[in-house]
C-alpha atoms as a PDB file:
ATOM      1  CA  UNK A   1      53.528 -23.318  74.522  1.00  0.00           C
ATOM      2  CA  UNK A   2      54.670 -19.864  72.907  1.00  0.00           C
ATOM      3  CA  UNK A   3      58.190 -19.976  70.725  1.00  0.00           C
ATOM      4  CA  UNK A   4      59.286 -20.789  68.256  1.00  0.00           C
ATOM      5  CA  UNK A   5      57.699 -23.789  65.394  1.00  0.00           C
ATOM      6  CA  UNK A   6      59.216 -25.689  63.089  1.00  0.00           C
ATOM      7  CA  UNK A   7      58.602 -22.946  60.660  1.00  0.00           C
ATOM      8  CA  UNK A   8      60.633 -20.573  62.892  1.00  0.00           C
ATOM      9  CA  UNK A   9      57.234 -18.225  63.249  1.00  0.00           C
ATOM     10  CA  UNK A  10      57.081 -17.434  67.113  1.00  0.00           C
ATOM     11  CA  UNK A  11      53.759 -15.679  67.089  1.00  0.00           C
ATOM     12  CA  UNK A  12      52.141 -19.676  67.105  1.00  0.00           C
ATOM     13  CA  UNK A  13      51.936 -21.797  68.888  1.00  0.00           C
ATOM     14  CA  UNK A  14      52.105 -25.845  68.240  1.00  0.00           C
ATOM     15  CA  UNK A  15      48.299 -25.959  67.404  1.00  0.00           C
ATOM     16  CA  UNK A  16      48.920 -22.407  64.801  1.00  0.00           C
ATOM     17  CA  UNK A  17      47.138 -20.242  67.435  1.00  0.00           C
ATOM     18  CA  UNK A  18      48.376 -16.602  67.637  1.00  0.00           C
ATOM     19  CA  UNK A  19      50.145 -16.414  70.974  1.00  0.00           C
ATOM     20  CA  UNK A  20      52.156 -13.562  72.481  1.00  0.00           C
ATOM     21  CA  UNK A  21      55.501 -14.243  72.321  1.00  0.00           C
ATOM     22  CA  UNK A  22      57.054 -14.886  76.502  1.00  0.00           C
ATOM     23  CA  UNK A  23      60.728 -12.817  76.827  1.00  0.00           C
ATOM     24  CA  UNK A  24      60.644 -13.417  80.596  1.00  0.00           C
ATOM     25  CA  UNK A  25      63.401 -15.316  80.288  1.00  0.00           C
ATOM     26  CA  UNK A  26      65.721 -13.525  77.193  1.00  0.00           C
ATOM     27  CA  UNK A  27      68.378 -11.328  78.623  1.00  0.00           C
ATOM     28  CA  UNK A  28      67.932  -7.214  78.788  1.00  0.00           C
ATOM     29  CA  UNK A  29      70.019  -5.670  76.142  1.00  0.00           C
ATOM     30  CA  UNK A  30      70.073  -2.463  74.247  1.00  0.00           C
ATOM     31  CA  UNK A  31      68.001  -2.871  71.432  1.00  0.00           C
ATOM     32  CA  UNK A  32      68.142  -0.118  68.417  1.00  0.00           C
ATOM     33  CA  UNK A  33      65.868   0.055  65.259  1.00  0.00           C
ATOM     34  CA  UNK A  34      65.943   2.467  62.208  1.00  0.00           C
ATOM     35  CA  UNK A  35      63.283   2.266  59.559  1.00  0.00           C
ATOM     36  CA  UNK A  36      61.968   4.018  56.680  1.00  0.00           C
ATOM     37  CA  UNK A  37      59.311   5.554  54.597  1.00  0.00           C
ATOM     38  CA  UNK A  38      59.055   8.149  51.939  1.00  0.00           C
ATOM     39  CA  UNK A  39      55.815   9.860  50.014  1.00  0.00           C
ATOM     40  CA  UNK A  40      55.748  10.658  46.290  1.00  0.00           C
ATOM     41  CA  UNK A  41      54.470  13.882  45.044  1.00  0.00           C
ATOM     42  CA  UNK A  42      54.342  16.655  42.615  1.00  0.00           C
ATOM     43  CA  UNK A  43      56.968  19.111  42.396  1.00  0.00           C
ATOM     44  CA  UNK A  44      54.319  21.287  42.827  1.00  0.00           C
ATOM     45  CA  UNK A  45      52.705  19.828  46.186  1.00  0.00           C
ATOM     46  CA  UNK A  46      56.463  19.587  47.258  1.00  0.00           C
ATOM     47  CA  UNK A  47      56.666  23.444  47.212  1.00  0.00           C
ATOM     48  CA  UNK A  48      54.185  23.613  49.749  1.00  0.00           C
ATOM     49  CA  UNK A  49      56.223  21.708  52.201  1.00  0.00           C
ATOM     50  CA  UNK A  50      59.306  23.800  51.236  1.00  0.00           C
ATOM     51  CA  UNK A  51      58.031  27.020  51.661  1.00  0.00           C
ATOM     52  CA  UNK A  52      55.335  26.201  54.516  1.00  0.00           C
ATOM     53  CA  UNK A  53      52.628  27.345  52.870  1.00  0.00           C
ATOM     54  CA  UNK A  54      50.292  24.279  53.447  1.00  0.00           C
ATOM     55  CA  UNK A  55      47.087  25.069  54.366  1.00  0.00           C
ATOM     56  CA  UNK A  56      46.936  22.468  57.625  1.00  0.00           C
ATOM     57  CA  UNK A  57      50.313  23.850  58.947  1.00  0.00           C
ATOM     58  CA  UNK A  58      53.840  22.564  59.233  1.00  0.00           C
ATOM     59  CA  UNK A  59      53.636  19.496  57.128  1.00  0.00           C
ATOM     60  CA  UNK A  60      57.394  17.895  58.426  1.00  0.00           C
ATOM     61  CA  UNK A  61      56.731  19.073  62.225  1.00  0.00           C
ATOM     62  CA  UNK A  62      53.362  17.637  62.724  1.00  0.00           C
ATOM     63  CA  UNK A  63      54.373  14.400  60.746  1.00  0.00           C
ATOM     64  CA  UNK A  64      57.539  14.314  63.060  1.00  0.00           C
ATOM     65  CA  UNK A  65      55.456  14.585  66.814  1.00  0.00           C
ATOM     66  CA  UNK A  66      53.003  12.258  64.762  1.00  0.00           C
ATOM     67  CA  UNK A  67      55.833   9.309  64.146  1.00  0.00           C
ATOM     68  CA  UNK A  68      57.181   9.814  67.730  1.00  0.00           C
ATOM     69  CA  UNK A  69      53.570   9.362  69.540  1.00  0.00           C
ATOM     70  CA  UNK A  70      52.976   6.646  67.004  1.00  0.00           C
ATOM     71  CA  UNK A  71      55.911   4.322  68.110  1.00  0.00           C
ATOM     72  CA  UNK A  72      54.968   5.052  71.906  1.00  0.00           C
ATOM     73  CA  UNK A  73      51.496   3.367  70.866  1.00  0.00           C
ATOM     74  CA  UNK A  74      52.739   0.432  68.663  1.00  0.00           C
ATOM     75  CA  UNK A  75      51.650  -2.410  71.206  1.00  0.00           C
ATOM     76  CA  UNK A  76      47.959  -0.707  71.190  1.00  0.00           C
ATOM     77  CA  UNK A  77      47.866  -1.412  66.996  1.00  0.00           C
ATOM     78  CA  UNK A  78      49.359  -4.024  66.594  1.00  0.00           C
ATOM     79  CA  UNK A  79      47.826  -6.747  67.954  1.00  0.00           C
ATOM     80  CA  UNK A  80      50.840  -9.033  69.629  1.00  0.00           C
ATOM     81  CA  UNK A  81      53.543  -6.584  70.551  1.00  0.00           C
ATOM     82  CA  UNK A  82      55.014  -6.023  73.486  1.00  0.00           C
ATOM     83  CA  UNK A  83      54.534  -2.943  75.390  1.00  0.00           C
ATOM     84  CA  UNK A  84      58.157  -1.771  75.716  1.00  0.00           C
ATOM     85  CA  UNK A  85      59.901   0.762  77.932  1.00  0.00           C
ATOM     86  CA  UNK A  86      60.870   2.840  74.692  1.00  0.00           C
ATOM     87  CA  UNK A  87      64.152   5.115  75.875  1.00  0.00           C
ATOM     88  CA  UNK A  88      64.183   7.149  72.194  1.00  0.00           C
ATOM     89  CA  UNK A  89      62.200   7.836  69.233  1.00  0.00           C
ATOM     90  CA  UNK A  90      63.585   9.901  66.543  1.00  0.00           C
ATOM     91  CA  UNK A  91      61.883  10.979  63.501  1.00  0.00           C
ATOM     92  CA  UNK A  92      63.457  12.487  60.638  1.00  0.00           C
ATOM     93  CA  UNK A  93      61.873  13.740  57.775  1.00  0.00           C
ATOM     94  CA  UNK A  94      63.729  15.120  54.857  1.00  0.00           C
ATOM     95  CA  UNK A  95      61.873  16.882  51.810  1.00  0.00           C
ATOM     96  CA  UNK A  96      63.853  15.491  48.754  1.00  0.00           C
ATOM     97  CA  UNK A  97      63.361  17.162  44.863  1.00  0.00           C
ATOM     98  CA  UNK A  98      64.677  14.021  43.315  1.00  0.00           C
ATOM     99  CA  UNK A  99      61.994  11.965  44.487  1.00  0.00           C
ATOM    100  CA  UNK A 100      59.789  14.574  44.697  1.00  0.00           C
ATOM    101  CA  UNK A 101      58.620  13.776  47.861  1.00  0.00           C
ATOM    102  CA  UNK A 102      59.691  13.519  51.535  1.00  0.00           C
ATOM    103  CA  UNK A 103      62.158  10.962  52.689  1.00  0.00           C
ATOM    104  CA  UNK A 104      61.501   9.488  56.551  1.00  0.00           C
ATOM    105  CA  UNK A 105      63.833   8.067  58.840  1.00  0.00           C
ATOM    106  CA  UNK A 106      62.519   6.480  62.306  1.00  0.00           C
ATOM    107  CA  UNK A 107      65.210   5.356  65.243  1.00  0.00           C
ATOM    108  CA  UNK A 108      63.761   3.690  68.293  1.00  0.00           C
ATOM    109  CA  UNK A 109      66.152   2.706  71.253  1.00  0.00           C
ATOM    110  CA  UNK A 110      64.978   0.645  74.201  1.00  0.00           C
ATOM    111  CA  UNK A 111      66.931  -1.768  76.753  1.00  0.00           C
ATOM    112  CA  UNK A 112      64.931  -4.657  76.767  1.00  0.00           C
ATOM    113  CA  UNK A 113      64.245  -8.413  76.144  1.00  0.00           C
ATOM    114  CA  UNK A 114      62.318  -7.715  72.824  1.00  0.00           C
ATOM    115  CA  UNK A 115      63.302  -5.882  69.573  1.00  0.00           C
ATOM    116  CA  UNK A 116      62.025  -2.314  68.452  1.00  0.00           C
ATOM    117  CA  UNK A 117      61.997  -3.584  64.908  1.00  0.00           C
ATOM    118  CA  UNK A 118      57.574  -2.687  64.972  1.00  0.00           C
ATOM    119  CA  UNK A 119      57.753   0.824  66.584  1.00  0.00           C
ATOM    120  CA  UNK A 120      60.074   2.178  63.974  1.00  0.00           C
ATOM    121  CA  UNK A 121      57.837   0.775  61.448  1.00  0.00           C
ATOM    122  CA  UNK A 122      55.310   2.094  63.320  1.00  0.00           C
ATOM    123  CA  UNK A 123      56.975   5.490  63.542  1.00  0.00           C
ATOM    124  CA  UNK A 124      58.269   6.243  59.928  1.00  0.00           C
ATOM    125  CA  UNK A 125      54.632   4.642  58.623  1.00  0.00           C
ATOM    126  CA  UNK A 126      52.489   6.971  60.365  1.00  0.00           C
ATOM    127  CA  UNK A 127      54.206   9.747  59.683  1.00  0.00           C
ATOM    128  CA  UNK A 128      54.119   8.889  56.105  1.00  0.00           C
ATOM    129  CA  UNK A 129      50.242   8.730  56.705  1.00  0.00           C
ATOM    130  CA  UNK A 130      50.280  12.350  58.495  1.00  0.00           C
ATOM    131  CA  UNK A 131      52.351  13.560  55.041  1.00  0.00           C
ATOM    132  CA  UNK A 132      49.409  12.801  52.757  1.00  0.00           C
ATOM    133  CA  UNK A 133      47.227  13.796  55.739  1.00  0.00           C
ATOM    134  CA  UNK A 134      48.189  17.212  55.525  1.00  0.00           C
ATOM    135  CA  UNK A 135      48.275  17.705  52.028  1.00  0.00           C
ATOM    136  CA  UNK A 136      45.877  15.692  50.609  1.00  0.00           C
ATOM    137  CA  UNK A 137      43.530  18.957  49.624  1.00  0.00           C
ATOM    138  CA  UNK A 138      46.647  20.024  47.603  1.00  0.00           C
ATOM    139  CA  UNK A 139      47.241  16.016  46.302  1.00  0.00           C
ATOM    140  CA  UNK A 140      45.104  13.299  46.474  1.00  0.00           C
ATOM    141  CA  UNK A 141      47.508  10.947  44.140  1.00  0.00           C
ATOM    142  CA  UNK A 142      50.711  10.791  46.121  1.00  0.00           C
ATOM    143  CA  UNK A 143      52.057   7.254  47.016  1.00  0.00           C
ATOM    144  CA  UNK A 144      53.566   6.146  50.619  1.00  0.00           C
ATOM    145  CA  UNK A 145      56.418   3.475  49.841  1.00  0.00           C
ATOM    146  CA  UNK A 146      59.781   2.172  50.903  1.00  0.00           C
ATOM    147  CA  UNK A 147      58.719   1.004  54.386  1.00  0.00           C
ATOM    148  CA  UNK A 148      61.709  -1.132  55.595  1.00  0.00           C
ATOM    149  CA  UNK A 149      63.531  -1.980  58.191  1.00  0.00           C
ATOM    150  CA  UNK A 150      66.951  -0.837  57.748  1.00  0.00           C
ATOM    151  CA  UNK A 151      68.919  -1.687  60.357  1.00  0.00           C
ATOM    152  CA  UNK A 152      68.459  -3.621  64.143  1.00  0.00           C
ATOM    153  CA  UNK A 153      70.843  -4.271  66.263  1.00  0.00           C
ATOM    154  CA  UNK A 154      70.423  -6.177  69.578  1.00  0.00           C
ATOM    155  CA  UNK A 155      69.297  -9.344  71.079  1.00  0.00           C
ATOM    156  CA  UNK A 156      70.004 -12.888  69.763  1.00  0.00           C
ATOM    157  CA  UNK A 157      69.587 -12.557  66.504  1.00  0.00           C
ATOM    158  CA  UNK A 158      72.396  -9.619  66.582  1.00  0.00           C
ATOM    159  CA  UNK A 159      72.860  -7.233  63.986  1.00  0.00           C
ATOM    160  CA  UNK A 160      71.088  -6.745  60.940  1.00  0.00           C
ATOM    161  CA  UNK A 161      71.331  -4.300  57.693  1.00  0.00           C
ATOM    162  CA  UNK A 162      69.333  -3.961  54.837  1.00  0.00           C
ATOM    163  CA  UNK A 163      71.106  -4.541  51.686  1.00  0.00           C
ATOM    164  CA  UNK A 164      71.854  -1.033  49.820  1.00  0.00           C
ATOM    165  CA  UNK A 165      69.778  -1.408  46.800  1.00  0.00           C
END
């Protein structure tokens, strides 16, 4: 029996076993996800990024194709997704001097019975990780943070925002 418990966890079932959730029977609807990430650095390793003049390449490109494969693979890491017939995956990264850092943005779309809430995650996470990855010979001390969900829309649950902060 997969669902949901008293505790409102789905991923268990009535005897706490991990179970994989069954949609057969929610309704198809357009499902939409946007989540985010952002890496701290030096002004100084942020130059690099700006000018393009890190040694592995284009820092915000690779991170970007990086994101987008990630989210296509989401059901393959984590354990009890769904594989989902993803329509979009969008990856933004902006380099920010306030931070210093780079600022990441992931949209996934899909018309489905289940949410795309994990593949953004997925998305703006890993391209977080390909940010250090790239210019960790210039930085080994920058921090990956702000991973959220920001917004979902879709399904029963409906709509939901993160609260600016």
């Amino acid at each position: 029996m997969s669902g949901a418990t008293e505790q409102g966890l789905t991923h268990f079932d009535a005897e706490g076993r991990a179970v994989m959730v069954d949609v057969g029977d929610k309704p198809v609807t357009a499902r939409r996800a946007l989540a985010s990430a952002h890496v701290v650095m030096t002004a100084e390793t942020l130059t690099h990024v700006l000018a393009g003049t890190a040694k592995k390449g284009d820092v915000l490109g690779v991170a970007r194709i990086a994101g987008i494969m990630a989210a296509k693979q989401c059901s393959t890491l984590i354990p009890l997704c769904h594989p989902l017939p993803i329509t979009k995956v969008a990856v933004d990264l902006v380099p920010d001097t306030e931070l210093p850092g780079v600022r990441i943005t992931a949209e996934v779309r899909t018309t489905g019975q289940t949410g795309v809430e994990m593949e953004a995650l997925t998305a703006a996470s890993v391209a977080a990780l390909t940010v250090y990855d790239m210019l960790k010979a210039v930085e080994k001390s920058m921090e990956i943070g702000g991973i959220a969900v920001l917004h979902k829309e879709g399904g029963k649950s409906g709509t939901y925002r993160k609260d600016p902060e």
